[in-house]
N, C-alpha and C. Protein backbone atom coordinates (compact mmCIF):
# COMPACT_ATOMS: atom_id res chain seq x y z
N UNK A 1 21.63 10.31 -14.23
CA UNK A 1 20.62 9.47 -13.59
C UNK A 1 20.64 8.07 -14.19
N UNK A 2 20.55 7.18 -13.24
CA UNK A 2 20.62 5.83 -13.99
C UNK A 2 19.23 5.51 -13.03
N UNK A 3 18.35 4.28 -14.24
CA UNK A 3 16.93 3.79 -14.15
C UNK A 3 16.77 3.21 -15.07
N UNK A 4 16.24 1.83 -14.62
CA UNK A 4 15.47 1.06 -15.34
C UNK A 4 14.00 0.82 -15.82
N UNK A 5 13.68 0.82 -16.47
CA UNK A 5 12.21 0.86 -16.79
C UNK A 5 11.81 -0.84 -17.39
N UNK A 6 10.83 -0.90 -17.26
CA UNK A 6 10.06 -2.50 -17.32
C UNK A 6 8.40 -1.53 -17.64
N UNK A 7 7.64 -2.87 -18.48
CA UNK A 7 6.35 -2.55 -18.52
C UNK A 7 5.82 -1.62 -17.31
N UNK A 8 5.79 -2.02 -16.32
CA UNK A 8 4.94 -0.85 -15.12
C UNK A 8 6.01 -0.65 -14.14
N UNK A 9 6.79 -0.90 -13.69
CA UNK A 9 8.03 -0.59 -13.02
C UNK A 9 9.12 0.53 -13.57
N UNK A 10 9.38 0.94 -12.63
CA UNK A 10 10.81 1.82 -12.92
C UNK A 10 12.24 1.78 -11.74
N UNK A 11 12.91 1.31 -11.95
CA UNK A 11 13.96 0.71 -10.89
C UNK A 11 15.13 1.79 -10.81
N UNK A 12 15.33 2.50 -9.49
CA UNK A 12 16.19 3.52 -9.62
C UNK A 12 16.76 3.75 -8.43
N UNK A 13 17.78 4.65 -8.12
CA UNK A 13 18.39 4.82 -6.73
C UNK A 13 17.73 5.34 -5.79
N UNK A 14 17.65 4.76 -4.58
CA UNK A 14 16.60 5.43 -3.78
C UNK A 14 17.20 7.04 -3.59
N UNK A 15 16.32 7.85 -2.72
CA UNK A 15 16.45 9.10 -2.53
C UNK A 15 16.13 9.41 -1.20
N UNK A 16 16.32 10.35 -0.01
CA UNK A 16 16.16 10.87 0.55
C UNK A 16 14.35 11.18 0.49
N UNK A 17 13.90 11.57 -0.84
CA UNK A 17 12.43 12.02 -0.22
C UNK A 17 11.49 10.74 -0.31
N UNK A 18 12.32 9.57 -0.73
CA UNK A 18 11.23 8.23 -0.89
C UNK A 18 11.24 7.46 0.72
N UNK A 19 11.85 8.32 1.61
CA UNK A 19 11.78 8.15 3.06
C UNK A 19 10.27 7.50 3.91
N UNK A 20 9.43 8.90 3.61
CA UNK A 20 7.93 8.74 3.88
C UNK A 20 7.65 7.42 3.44
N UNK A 21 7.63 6.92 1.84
CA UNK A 21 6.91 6.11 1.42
C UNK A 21 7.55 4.59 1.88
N UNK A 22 9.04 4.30 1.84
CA UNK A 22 9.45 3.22 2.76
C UNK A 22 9.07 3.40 3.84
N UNK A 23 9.14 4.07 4.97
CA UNK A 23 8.96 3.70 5.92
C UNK A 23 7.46 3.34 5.78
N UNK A 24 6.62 4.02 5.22
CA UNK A 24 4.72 3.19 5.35
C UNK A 24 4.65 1.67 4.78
N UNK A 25 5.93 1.68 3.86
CA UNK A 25 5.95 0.01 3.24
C UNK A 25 6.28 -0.71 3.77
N UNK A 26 7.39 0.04 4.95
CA UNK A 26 8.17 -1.35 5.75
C UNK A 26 8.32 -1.22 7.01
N UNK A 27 6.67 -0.16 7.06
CA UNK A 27 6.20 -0.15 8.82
C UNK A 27 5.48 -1.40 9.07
N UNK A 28 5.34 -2.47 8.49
CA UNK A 28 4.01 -3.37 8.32
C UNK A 28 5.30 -4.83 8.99
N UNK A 29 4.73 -5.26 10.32
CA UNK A 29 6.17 -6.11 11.10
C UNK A 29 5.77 -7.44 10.41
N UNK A 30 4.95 -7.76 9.32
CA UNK A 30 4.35 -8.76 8.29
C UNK A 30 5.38 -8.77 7.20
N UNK A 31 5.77 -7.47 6.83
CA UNK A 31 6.79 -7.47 5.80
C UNK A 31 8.52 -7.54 5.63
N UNK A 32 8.17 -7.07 7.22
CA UNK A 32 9.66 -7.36 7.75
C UNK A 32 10.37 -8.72 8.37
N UNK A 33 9.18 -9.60 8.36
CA UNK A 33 9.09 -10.98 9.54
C UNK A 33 10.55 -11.35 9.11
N UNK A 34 11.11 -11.66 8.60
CA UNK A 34 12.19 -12.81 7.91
C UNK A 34 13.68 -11.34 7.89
N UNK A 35 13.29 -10.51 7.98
CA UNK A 35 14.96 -9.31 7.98
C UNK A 35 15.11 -9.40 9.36
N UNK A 36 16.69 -8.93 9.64
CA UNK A 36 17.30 -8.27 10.36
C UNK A 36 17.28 -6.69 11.32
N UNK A 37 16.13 -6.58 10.64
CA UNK A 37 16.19 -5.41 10.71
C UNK A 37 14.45 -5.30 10.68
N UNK A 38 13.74 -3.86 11.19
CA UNK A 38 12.48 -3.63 10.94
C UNK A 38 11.10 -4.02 11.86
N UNK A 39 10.38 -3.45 12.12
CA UNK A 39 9.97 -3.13 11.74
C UNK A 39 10.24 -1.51 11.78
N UNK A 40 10.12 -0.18 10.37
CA UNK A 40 10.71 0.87 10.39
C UNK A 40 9.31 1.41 11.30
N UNK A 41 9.62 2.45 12.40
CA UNK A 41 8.61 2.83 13.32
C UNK A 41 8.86 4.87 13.24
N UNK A 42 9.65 5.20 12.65
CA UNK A 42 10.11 6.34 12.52
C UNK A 42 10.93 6.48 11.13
N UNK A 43 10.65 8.08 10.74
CA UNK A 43 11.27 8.36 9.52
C UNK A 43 13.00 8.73 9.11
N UNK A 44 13.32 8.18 10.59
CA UNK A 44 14.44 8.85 10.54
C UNK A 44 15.67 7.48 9.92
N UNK A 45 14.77 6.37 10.24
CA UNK A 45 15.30 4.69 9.92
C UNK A 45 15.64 4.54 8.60
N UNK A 46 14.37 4.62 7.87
CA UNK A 46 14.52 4.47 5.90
C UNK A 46 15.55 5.86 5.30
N UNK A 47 15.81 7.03 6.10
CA UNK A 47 16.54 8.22 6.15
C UNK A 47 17.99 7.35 6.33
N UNK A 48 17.86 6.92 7.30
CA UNK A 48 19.49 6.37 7.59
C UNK A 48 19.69 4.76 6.60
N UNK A 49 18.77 4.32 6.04
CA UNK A 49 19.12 3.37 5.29
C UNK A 49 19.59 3.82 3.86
N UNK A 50 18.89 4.77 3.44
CA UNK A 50 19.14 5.51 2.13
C UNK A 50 20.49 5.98 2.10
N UNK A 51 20.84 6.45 3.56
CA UNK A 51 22.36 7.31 3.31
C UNK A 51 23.29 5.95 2.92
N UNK A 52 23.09 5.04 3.78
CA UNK A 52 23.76 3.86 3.95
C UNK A 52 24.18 3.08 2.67
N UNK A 53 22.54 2.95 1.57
CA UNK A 53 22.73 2.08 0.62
C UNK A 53 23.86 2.98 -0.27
N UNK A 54 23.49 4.41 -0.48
CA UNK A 54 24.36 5.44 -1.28
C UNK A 54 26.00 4.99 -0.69
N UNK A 55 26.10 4.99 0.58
CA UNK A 55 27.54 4.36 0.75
C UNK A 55 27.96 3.00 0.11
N UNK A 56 27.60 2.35 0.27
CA UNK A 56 27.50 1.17 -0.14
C UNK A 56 27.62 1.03 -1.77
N UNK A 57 26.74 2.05 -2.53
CA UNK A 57 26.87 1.63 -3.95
C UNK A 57 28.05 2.49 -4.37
N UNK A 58 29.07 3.93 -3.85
CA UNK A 58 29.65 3.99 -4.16
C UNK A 58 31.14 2.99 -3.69
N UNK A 59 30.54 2.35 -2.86
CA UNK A 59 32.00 1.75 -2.64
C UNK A 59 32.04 0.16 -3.54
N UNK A 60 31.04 -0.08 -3.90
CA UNK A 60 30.54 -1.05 -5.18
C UNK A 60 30.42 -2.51 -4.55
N UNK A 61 29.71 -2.23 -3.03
CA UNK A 61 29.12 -3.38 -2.42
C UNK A 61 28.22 -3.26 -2.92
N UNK A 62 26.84 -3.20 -2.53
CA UNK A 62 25.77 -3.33 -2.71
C UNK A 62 24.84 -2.05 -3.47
N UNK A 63 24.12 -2.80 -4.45
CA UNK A 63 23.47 -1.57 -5.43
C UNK A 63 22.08 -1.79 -5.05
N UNK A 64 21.21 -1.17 -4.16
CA UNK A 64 20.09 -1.23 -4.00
C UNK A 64 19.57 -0.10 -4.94
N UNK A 65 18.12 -0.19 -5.46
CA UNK A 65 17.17 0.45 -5.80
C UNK A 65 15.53 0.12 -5.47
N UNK A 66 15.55 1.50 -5.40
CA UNK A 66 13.91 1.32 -5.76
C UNK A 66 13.05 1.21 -6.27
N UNK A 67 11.77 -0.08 -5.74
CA UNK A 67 11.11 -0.22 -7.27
C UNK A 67 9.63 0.87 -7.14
N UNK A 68 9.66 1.31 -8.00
CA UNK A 68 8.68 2.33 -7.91
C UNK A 68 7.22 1.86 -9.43
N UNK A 69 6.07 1.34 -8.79
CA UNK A 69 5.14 1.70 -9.79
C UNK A 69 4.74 2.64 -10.42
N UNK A 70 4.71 2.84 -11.87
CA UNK A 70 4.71 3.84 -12.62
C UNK A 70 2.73 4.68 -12.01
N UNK A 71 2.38 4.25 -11.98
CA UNK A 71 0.98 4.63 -11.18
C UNK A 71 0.71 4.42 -9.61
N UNK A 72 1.26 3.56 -8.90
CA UNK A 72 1.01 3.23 -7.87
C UNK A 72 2.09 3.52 -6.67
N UNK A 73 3.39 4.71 -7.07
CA UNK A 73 4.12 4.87 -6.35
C UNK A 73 5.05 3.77 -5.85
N UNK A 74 5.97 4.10 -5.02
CA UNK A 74 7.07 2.88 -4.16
C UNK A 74 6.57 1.68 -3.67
N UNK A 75 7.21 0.50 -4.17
CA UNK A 75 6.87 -0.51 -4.00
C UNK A 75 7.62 -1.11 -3.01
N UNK A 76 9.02 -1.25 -2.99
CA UNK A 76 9.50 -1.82 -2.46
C UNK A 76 11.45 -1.24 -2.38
N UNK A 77 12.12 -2.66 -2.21
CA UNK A 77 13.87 -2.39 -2.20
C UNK A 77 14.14 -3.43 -3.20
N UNK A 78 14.78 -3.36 -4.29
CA UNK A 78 15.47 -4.85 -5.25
C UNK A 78 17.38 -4.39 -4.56
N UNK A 79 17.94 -5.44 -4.81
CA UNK A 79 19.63 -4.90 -4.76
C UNK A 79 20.01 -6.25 -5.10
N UNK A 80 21.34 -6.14 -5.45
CA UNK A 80 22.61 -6.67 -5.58
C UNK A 80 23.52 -6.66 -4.73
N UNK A 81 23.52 -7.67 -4.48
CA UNK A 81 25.20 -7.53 -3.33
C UNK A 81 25.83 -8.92 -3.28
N UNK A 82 26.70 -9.04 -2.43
CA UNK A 82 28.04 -9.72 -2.56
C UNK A 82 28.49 -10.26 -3.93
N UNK A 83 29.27 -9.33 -4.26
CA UNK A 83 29.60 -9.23 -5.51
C UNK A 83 31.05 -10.32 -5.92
N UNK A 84 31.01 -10.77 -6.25
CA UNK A 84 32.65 -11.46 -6.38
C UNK A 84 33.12 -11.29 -8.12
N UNK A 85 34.02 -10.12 -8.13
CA UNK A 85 34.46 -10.07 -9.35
C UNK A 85 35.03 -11.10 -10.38
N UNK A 86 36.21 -11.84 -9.35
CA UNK A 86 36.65 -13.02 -9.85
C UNK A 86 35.53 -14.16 -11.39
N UNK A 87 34.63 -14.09 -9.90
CA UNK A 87 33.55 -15.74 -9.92
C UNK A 87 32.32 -15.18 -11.11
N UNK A 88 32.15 -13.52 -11.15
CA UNK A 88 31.06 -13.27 -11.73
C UNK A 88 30.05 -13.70 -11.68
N UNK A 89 29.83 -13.04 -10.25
CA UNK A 89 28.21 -13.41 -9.17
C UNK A 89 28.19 -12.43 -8.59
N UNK A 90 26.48 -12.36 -8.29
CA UNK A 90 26.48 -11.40 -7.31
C UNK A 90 24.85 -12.16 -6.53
N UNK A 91 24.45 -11.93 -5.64
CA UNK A 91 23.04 -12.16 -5.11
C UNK A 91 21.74 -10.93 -4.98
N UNK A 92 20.78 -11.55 -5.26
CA UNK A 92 19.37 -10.27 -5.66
C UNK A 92 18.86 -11.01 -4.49
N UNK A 93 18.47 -9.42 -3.44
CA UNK A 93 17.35 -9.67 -2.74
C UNK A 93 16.18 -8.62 -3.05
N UNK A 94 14.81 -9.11 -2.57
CA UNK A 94 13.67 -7.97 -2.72
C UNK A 94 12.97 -8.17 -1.91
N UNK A 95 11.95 -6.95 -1.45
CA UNK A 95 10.88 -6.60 -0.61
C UNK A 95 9.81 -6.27 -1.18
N UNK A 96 8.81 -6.51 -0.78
CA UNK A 96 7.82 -5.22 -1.40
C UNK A 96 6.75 -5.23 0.16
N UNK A 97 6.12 -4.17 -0.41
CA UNK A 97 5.12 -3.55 0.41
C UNK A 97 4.04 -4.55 0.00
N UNK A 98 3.16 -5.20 1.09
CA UNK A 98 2.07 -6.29 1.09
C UNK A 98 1.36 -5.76 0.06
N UNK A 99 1.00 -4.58 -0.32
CA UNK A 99 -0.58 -4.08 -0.75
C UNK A 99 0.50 -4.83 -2.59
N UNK A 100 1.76 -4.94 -2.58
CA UNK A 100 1.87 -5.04 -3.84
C UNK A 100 2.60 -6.71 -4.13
N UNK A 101 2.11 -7.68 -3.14
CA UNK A 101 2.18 -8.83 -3.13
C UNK A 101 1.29 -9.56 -4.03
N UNK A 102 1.78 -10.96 -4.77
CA UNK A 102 0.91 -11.54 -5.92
C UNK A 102 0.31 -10.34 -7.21
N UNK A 103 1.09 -9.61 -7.49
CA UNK A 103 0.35 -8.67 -7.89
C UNK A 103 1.20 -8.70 -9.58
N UNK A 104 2.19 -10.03 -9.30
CA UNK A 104 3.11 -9.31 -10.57
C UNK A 104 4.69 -8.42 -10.35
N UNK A 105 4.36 -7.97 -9.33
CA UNK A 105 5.57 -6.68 -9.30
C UNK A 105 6.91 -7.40 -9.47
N UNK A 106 7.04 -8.73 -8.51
CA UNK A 106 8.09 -9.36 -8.32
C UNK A 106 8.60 -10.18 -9.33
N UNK A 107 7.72 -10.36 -10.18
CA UNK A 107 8.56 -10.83 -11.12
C UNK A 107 9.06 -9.95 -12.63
N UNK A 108 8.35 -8.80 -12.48
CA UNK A 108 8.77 -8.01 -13.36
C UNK A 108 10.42 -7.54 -12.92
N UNK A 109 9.78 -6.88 -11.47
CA UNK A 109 11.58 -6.41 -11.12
C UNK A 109 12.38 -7.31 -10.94
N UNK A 110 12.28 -8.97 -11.06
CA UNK A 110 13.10 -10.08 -11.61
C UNK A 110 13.92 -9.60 -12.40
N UNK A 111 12.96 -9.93 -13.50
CA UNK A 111 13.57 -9.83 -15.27
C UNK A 111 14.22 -8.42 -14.91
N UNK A 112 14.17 -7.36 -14.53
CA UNK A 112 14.71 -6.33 -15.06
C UNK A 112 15.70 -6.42 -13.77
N UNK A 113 16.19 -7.05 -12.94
CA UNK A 113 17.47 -7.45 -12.63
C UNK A 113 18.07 -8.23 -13.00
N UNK A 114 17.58 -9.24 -13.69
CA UNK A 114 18.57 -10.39 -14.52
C UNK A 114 19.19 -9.27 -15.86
N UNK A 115 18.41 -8.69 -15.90
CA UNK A 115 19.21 -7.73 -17.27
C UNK A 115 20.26 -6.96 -16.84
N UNK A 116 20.31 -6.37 -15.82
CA UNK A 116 20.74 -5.33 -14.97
C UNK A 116 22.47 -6.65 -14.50
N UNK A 117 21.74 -7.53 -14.16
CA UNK A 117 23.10 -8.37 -13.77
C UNK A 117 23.55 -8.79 -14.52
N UNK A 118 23.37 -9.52 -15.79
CA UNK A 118 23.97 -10.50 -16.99
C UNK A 118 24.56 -9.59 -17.97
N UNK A 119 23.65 -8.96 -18.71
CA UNK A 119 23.46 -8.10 -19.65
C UNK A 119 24.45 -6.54 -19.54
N UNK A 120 24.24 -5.88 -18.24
CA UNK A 120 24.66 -4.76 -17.96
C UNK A 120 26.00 -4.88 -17.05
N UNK A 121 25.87 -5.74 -16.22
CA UNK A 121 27.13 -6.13 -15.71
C UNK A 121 27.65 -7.28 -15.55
N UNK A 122 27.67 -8.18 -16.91
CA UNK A 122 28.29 -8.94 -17.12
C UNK A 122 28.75 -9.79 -16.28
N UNK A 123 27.96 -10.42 -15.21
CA UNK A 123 27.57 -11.53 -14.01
C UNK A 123 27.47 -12.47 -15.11
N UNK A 124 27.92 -13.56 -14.65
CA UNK A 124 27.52 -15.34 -14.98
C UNK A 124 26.77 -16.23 -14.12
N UNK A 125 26.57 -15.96 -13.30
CA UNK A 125 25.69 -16.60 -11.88
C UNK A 125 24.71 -15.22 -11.19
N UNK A 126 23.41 -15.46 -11.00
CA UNK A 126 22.74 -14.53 -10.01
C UNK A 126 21.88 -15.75 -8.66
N UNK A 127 21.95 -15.60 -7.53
CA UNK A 127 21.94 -16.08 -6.24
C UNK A 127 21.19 -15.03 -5.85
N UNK A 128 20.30 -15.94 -5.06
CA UNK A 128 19.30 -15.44 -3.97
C UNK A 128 19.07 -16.70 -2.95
N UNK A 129 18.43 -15.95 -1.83
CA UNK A 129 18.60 -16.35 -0.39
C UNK A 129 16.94 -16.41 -0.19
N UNK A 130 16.43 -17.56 0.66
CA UNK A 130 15.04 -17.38 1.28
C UNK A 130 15.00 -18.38 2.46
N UNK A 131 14.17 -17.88 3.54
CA UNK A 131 14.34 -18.53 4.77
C UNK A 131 13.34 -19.74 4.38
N UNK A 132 13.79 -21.11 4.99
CA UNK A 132 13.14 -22.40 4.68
C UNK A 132 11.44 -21.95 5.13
N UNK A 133 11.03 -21.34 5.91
CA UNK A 133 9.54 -21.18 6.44
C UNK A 133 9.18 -20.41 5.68
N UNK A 134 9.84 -19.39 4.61
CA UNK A 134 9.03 -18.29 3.92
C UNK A 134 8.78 -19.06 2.92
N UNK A 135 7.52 -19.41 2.63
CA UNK A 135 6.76 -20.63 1.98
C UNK A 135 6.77 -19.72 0.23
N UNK A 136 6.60 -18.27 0.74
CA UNK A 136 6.22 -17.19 -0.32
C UNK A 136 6.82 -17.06 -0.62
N UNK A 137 8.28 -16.57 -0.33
CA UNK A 137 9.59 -15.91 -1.42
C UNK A 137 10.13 -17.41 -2.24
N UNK A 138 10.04 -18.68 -1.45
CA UNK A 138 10.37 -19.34 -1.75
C UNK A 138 10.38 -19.96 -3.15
N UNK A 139 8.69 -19.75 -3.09
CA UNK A 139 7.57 -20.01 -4.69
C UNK A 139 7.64 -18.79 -5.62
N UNK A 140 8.06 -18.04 -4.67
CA UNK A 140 8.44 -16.55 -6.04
C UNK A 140 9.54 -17.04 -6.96
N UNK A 141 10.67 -17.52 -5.73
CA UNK A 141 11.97 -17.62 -6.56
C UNK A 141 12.11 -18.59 -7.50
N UNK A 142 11.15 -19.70 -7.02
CA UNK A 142 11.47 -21.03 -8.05
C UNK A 142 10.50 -20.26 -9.51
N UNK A 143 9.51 -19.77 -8.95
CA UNK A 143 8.58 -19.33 -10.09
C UNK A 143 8.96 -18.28 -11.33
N UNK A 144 9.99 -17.61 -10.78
CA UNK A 144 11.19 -16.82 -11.72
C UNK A 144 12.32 -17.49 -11.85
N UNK A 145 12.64 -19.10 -12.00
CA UNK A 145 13.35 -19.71 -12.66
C UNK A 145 14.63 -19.96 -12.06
N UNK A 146 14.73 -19.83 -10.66
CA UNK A 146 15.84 -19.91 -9.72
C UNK A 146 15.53 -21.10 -9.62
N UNK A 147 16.77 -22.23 -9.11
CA UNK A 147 16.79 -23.23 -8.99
C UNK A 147 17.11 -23.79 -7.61
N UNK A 148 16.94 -23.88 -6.80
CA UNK A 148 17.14 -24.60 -5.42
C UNK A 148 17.85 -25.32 -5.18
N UNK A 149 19.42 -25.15 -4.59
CA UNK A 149 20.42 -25.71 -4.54
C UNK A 149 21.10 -26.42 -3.32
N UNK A 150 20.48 -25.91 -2.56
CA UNK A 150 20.88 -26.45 -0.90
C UNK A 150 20.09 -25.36 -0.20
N UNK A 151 20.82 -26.17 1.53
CA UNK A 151 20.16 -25.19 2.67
C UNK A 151 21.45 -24.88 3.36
N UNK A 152 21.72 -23.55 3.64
CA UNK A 152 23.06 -23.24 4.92
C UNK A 152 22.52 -23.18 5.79
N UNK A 153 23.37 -23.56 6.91
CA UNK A 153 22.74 -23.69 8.17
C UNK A 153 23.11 -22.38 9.24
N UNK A 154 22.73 -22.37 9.84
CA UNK A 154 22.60 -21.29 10.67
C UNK A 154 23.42 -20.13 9.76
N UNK A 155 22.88 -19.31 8.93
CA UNK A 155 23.37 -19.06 7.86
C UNK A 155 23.26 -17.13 8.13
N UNK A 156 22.09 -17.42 8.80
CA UNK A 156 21.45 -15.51 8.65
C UNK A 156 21.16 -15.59 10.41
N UNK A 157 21.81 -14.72 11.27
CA UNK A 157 21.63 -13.97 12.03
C UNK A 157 20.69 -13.12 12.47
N UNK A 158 19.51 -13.78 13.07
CA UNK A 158 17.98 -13.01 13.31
C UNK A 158 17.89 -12.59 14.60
N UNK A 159 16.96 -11.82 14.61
CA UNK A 159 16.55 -11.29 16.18
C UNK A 159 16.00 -12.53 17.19
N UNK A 160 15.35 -13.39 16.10
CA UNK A 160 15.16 -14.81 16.95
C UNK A 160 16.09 -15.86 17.43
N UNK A 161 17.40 -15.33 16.48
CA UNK A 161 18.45 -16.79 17.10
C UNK A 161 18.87 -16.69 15.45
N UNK A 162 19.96 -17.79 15.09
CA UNK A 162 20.46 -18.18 14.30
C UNK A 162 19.70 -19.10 13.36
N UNK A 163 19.27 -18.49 11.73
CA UNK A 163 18.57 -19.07 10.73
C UNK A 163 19.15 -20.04 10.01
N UNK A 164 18.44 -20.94 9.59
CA UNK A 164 19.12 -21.60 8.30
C UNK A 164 18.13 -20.62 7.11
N UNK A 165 19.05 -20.81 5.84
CA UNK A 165 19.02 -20.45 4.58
C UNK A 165 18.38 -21.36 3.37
N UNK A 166 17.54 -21.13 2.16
CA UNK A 166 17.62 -22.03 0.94
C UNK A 166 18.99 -21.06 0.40
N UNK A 167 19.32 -21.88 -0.48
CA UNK A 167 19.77 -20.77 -1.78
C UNK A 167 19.64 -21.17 -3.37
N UNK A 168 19.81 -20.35 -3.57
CA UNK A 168 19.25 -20.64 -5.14
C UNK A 168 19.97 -19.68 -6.01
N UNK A 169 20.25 -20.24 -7.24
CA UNK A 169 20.52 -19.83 -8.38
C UNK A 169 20.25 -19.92 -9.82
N UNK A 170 20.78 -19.14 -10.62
CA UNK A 170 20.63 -18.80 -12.12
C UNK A 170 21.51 -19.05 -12.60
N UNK A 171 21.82 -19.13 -13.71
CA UNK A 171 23.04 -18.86 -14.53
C UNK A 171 22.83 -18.41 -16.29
N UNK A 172 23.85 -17.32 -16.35
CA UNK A 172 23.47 -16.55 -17.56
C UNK A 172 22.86 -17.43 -19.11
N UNK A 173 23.01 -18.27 -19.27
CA UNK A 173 22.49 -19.44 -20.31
C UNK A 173 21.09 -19.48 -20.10
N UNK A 174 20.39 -20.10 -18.52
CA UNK A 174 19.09 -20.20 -18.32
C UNK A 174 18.40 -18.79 -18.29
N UNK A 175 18.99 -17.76 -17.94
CA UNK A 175 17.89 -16.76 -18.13
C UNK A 175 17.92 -16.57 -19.39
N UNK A 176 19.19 -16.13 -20.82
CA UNK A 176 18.92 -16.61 -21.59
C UNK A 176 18.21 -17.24 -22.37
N UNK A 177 17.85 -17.94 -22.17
CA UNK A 177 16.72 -18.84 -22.75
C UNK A 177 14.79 -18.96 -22.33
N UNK A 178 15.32 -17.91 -21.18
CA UNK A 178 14.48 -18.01 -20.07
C UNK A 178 12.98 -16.52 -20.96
N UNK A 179 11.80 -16.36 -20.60
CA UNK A 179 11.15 -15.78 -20.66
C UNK A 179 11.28 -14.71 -20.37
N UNK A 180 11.97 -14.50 -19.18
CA UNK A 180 12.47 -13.26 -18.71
C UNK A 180 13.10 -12.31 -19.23
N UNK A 181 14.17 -12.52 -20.19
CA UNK A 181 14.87 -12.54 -20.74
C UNK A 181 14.20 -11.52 -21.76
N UNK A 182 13.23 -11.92 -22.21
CA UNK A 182 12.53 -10.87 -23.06
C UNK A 182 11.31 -10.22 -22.85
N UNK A 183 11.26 -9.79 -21.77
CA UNK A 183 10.63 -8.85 -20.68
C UNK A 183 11.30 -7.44 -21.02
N UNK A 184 10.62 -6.20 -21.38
CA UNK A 184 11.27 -4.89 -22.31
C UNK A 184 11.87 -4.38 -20.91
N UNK A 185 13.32 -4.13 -21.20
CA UNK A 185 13.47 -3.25 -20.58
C UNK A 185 14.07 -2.26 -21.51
N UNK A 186 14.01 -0.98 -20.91
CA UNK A 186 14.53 0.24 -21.51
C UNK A 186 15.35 0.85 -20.11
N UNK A 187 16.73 0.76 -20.37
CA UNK A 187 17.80 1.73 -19.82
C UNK A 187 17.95 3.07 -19.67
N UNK A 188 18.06 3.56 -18.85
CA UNK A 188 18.45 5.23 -19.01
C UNK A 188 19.53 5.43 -18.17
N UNK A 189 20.85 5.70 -18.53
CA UNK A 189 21.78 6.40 -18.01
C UNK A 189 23.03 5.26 -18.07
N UNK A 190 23.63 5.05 -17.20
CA UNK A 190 24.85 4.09 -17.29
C UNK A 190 24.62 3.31 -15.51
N UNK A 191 24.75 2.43 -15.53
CA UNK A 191 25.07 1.76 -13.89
C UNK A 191 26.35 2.69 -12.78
N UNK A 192 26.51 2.71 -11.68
CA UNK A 192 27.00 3.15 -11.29
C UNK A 192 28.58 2.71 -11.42
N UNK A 193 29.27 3.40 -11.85
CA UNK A 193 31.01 2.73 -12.31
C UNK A 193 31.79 1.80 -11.01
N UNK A 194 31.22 1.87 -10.02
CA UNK A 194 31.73 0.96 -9.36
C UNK A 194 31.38 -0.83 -9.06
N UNK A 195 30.23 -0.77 -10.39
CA UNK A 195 29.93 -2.36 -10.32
C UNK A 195 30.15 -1.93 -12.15
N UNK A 196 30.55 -1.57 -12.51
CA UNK A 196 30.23 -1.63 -13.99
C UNK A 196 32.15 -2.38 -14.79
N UNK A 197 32.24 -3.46 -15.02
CA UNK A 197 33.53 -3.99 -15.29
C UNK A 197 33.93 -3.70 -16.59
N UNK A 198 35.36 -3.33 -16.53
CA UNK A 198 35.67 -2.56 -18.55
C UNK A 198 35.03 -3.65 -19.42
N UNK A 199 34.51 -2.86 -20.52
CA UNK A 199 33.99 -3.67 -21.75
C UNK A 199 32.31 -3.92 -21.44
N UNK A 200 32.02 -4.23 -19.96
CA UNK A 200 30.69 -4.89 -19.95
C UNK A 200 29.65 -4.04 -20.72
N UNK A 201 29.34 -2.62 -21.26
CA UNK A 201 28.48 -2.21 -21.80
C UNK A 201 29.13 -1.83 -23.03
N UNK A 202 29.99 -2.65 -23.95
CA UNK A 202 30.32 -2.10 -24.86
C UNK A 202 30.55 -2.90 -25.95
């Protein structure tokens, strides 16, 4: 089993029975406004996303997990994806369920993906994406120390038409130095070997 733990968070592979609880998080078409995807209206959706992400992390695209409050149950989706071995980058996106908005959550499961990326898999750059109108992810991201680097243009493919993008980044020095940085996390198990590069945990 691999999981991360943070003060009230625990970050881990989703499962098959955390079905129920995504789909009530990301039945809400408020939380979905800005994806591709959603609103989930049936259990059979977060069922077929789970099989999906499990494909995905063994083929060492994308490592989604779930963030789960240690009292308050499933929160949301954190992941990693487009990975470029070369460049040593990858990009973090997250969700959460409204009831756990401003609440803190998001920046805890920050820090315990900057660890998860720098630290554990030996990334030099972490990138994230927010649509120019999402006023909120926007102020999350600068507020966890991402830096705002440009806009792509018609960048993300929506049900409304073609988006432009911010993007933003980190780099292993600034989190480093960064607060985050020493935010506890405690590890359990090993990352999945298909994002894990020789030497990085050793």
């Amino acid at each position: 089993m691999f999981a991360l733990h943070g003060p009230t968070l625990t970050l881990r592979l989703p499962a098959p029975a955390d079905a129920p609880a995504l789909l009530e998080l990301a039945g809400d078409a408020e939380v979905t406004r800005w994806f591709s995807w959603g609103p989930y209206t049936d259990v059979d959706q977060p069922l077929a996303y789970i099989a999906r992400a499990a494909d995905r992390c063994a083929r060492g695209e994308q490592l989604d997990l779930l963030v789960e409050h240690r009292e308050r149950g499933p929160a949301g989706i954190t992941g990693l994806s487009e990975f470029s071995a070369r460049d040593g980058r990858c990009m973090v996106g997250t969700w959460f369920g409204r009831e756990f908005w401003g609440t803190g959550a998001n920046r805890e499961s920050k820090a315990i993906m900057m660890r998860l990326a720098f630290e554990l898999l030996g990334q030099h750059r972490l990138g994230s994406y927010s649509n120019p109108a999402n006023e909120r992810s926007t102020r999350a991201l600068l507020g966890v120390g991402f830096r705002h680097e440009g806009i792509l243009r018609d960048w993300h493919r929506h049900p409304d038409g073609w988006l432009d993008v911010n993007v933003f980044g980190l780099l292993r020095e600034e989190w480093e130095a960064s607060d985050l940085a020493r935010v506890e996390v405690r590890v359990e198990g090993v990352p999945p070997a298909a994002f894990t590069p020789p030497g990085a945990l050793t």
